[in-house]
Protein backbone atom coordinates (compact mmCIF):
# COMPACT_ATOMS: atom_id res chain seq x y z
CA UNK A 1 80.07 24.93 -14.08
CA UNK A 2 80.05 28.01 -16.34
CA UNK A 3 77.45 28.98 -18.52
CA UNK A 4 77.11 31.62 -21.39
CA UNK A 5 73.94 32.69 -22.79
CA UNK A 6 73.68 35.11 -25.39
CA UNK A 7 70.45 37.12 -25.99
CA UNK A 8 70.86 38.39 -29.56
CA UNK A 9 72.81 36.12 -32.02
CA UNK A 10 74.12 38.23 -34.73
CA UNK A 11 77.51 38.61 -35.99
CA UNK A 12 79.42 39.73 -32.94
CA UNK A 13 77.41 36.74 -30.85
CA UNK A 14 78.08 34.33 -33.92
CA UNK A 15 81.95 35.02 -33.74
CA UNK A 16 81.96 35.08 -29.60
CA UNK A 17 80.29 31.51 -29.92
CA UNK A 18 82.75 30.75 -32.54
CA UNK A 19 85.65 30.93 -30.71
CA UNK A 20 84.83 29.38 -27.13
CA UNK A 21 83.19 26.55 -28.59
CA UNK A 22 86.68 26.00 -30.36
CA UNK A 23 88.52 26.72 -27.06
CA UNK A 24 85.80 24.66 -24.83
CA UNK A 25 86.16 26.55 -22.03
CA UNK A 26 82.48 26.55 -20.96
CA UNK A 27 80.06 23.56 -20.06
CA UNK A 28 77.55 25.19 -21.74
CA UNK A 29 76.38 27.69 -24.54
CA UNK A 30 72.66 29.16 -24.65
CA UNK A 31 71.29 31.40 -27.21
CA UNK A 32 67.88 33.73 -27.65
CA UNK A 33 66.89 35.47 -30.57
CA UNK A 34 63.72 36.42 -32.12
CA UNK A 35 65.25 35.30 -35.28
CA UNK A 36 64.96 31.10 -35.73
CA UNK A 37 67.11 31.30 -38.36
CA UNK A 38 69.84 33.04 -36.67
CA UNK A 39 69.35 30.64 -33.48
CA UNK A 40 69.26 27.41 -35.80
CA UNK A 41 72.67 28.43 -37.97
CA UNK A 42 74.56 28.08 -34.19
CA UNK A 43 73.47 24.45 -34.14
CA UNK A 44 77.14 23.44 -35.35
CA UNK A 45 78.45 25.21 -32.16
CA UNK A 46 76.69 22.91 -29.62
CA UNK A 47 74.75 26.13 -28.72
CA UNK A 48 71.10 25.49 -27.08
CA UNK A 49 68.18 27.62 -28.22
CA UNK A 50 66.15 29.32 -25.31
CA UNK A 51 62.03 30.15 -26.43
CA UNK A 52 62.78 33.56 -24.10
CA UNK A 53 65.22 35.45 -22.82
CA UNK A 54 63.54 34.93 -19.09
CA UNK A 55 64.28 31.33 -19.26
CA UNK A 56 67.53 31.79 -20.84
CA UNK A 57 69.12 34.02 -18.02
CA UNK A 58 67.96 31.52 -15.29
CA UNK A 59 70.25 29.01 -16.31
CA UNK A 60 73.77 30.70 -17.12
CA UNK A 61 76.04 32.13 -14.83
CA UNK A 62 77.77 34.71 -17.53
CA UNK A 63 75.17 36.24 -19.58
CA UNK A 64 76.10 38.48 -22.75
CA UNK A 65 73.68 41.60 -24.35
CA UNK A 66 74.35 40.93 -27.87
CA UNK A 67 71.20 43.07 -29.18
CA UNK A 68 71.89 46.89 -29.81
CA UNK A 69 72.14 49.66 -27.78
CA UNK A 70 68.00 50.80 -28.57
CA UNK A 71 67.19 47.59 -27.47
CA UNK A 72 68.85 47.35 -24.14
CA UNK A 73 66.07 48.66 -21.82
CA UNK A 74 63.59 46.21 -23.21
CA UNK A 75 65.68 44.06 -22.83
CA UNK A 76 66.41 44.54 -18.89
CA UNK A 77 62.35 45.05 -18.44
CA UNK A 78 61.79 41.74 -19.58
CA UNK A 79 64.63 40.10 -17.84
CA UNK A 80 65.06 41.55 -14.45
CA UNK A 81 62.38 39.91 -12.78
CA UNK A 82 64.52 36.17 -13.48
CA UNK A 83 68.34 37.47 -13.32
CA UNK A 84 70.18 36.11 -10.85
CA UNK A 85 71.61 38.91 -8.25
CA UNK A 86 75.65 37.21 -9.34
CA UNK A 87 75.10 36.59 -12.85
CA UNK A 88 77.84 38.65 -14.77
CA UNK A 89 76.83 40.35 -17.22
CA UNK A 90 78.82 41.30 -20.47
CA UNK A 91 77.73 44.68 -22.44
CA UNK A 92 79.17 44.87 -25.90
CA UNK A 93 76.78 47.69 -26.72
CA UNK A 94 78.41 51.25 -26.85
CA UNK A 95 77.04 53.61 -24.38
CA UNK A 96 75.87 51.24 -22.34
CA UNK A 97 77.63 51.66 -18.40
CA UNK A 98 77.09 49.42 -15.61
CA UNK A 99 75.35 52.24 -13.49
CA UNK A 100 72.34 52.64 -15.96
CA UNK A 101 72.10 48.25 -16.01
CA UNK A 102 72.41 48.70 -12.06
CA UNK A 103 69.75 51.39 -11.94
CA UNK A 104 67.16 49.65 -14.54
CA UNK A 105 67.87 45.94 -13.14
CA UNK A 106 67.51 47.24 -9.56
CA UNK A 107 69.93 45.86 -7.79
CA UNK A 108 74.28 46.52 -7.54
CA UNK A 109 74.79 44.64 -10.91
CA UNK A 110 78.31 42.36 -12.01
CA UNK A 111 79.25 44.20 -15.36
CA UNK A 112 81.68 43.91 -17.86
CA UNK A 113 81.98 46.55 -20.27
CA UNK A 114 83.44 45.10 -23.99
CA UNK A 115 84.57 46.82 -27.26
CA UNK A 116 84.80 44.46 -30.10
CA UNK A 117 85.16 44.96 -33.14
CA UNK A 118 84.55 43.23 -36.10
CA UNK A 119 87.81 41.26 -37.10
CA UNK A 120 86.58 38.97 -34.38
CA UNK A 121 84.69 37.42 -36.78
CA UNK A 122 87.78 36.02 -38.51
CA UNK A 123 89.76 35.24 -34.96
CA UNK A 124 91.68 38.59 -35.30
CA UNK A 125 89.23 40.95 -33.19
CA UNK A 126 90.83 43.65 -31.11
CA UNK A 127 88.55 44.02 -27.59
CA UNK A 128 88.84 46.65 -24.48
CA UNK A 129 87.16 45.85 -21.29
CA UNK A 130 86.47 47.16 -18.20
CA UNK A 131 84.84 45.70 -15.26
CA UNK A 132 82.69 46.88 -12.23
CA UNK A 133 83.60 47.18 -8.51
CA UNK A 134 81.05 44.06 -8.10
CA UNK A 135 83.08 41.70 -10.50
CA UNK A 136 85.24 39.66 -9.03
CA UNK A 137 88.97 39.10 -10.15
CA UNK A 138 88.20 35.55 -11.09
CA UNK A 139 84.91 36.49 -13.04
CA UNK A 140 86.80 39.00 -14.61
CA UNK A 141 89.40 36.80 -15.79
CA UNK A 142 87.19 34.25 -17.41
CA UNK A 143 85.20 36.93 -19.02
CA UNK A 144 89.03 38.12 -20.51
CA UNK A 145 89.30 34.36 -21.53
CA UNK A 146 86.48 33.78 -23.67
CA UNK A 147 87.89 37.03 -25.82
CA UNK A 148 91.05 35.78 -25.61
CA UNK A 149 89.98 32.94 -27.53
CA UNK A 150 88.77 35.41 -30.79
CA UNK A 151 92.07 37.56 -30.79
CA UNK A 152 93.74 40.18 -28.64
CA UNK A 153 91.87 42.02 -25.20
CA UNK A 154 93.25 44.98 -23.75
CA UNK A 155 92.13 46.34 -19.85
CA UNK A 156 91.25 50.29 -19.49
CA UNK A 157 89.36 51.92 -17.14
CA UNK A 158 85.69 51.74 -17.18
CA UNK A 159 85.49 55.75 -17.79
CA UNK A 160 87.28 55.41 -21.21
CA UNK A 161 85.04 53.02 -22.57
CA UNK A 162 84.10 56.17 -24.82
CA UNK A 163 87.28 57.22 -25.63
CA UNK A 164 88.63 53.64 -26.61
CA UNK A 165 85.99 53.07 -29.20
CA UNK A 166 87.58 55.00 -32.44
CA UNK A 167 90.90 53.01 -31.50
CA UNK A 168 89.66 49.58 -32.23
CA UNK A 169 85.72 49.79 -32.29
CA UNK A 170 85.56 51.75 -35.07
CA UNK A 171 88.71 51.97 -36.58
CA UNK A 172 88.15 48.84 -38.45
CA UNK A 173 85.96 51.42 -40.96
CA UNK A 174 88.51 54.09 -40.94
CA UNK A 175 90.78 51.50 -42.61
CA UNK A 176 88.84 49.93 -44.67
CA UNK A 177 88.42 54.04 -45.97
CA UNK A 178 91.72 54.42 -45.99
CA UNK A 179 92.22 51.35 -47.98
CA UNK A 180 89.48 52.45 -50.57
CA UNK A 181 91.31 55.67 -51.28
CA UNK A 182 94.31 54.03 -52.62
CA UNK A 183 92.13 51.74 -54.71
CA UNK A 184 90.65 54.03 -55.97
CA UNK A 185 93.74 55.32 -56.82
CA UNK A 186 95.16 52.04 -58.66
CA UNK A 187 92.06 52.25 -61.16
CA UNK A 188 92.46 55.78 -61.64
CA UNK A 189 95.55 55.19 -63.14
CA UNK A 190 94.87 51.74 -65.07
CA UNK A 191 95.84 48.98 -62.38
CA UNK A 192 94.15 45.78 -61.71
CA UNK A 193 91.43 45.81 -58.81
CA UNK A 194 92.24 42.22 -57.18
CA UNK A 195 96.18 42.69 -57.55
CA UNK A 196 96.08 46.04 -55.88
CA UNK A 197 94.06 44.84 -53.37
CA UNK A 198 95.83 41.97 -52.25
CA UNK A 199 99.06 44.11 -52.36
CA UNK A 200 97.39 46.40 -50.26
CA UNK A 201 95.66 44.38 -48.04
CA UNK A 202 99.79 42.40 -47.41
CA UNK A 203 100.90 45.80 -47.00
CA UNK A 204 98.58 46.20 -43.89
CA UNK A 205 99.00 42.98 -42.21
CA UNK A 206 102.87 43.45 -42.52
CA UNK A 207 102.80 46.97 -41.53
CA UNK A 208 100.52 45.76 -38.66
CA UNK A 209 103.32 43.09 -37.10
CA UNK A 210 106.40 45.70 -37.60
CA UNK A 211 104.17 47.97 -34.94
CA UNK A 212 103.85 44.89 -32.58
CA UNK A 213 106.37 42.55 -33.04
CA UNK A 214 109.70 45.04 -34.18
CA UNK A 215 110.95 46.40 -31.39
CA UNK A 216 111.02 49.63 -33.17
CA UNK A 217 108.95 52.98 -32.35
CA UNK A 218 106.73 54.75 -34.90
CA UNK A 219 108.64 57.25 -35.82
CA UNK A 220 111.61 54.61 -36.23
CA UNK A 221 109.25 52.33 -38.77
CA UNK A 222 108.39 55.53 -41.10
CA UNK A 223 111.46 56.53 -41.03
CA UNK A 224 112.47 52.63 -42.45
CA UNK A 225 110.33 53.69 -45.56
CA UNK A 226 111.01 57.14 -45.99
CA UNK A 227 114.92 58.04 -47.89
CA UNK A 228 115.63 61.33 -48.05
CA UNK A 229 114.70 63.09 -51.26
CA UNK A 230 112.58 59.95 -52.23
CA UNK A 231 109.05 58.98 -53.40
CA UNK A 232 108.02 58.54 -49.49
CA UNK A 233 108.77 61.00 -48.43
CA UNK A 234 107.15 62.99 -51.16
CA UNK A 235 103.65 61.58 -50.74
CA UNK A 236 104.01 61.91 -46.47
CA UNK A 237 104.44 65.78 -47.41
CA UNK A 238 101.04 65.19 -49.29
CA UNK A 239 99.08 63.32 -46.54
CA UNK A 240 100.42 66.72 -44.54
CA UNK A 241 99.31 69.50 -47.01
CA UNK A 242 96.11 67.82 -46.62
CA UNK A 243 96.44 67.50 -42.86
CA UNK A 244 95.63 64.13 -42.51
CA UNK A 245 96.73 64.66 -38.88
CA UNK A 246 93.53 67.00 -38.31
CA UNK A 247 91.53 64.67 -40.12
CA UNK A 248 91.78 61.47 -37.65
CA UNK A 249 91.82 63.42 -34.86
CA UNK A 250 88.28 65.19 -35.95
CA UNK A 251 87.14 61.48 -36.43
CA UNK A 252 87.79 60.67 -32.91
CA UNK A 253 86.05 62.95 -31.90
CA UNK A 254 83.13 63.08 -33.56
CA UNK A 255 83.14 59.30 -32.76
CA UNK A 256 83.65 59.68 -28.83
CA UNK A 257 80.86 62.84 -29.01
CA UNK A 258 78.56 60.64 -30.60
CA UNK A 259 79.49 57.64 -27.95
CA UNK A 260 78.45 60.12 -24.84
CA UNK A 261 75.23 61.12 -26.99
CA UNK A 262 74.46 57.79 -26.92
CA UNK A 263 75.37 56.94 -23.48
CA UNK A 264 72.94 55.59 -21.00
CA UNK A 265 73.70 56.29 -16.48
């Protein structure tokens, strides 16, 4: 029988939940929050409400730390004296390695490291994992499934968990930034908001399934858009007089500096 609890039941637990109650792939989902109200609103997912997170992790098998990173080692304090020894546990805090949950738990911990990111909320999420020399193939496997069931999962290696976060952890952000630029733009210059938007928006979501589903390199796909001597190409020389090139790659690296800051061994 495998069971799921979830200690923390915000957003990222809420759209977890979501999606393997849909896919019923588990006998049974368990919840803890401090938060009744959060608890109570996954009612509609069959989800059972724990009064701690002590008795919570002495009935489930897969157990996820949905609370953030600052609250981890609480977290562990309160629980390690009722964790089962082969209860896998899922991290989808940055920073947080399967070494420091081995060191504060006390013993050689199961751990999967995730990467959501916040499309998963709509069943479009975008998740890296990694997984610890104590995790089985099989437990790995089903942990892959239950993110399967809320979009796409990719496997790295557990010592890029940093580096992967500014590709789909936080790129979501970087988008949406991007996106505000060029609406900004459109009511600069006396377009409507919503139509923009949605045009936008279309544009992304196309542009999106030519990189996956085309066949066809990068390079290839701009060069698609961009005629010689034409309006494309014109505003590409603009993104690089303002070396947008720099810009992203600064980004990713403030993001992955901030990650190891962060970090907890």
């Amino acid at each position: 029988m495998n069971s799921v609890g979830f200690i923390g039941a915000g957003n990222m637990a809420t759209a977890i939940i979501r999606g393997i109650s849909k896919a019923n792939i588990c006998d049974v989902i368990l919840a803890f929050d401090l938060d009744n109200y959060k608890l109570d609103s996954l009612k509609k997912y069959g989800v059972i409400s724990e009064s701690s997170s002590n008795e919570l992790v002495r009935k489930v098998n897969y157990l996820v730390l949905a609370v953030k990173p600052q609250h981890i080692t609480s977290v562990l304090e309160d629980i390690k004296s009722d964790i089962n020894q082969n209860t896998v546990i899922i991290s989808i805090a940055a920073g947080i390695t399967g070494s420091y949950l081995s060191k504060v738990l006390g013993f050689n911990a199961k751990v999967v490291q995730v990467m959501p990111n916040t499309p998963l909320m709509l069943s479009c999420g975008a998740t890296a994992m990694s997984k610890s020399d104590y995790v089985s193939d099989a437990e790995f496997e089903y942990v892959k499934s239950i993110f399967d069931c809320a979009g796409k999962t990719e496997i790295i290696p557990k010592e890029k968990m940093n580096e992967i976060i500014p590709i789909n952890g936080s790129s979501p952000a970087f988008i949406y930034k991007f996106a505000e630029c060029f609406i900004n733009y459109a009511k600069s210059v006396g377009l409507d908001e919503k139509v923009c938007l949605n045009l936008f928006s279309q544009s992304l979501i196309g542009s999106a399934k030519m990189l996956t589903d085309s066949g066809l390199s990068i390079e290839e796909l701009i060069a698609m858009v961009s005629s010689k001597g034409g309006t494309t190409i014109a505003g590409l020389d603009g993104l690089k007089e303002m070396k947008l090139e720099d810009a992203v790659q600064v980004a990713c690296e403030k993001c992955v500096k901030r990650a190891y800051e962060l970090t907890l061994e």
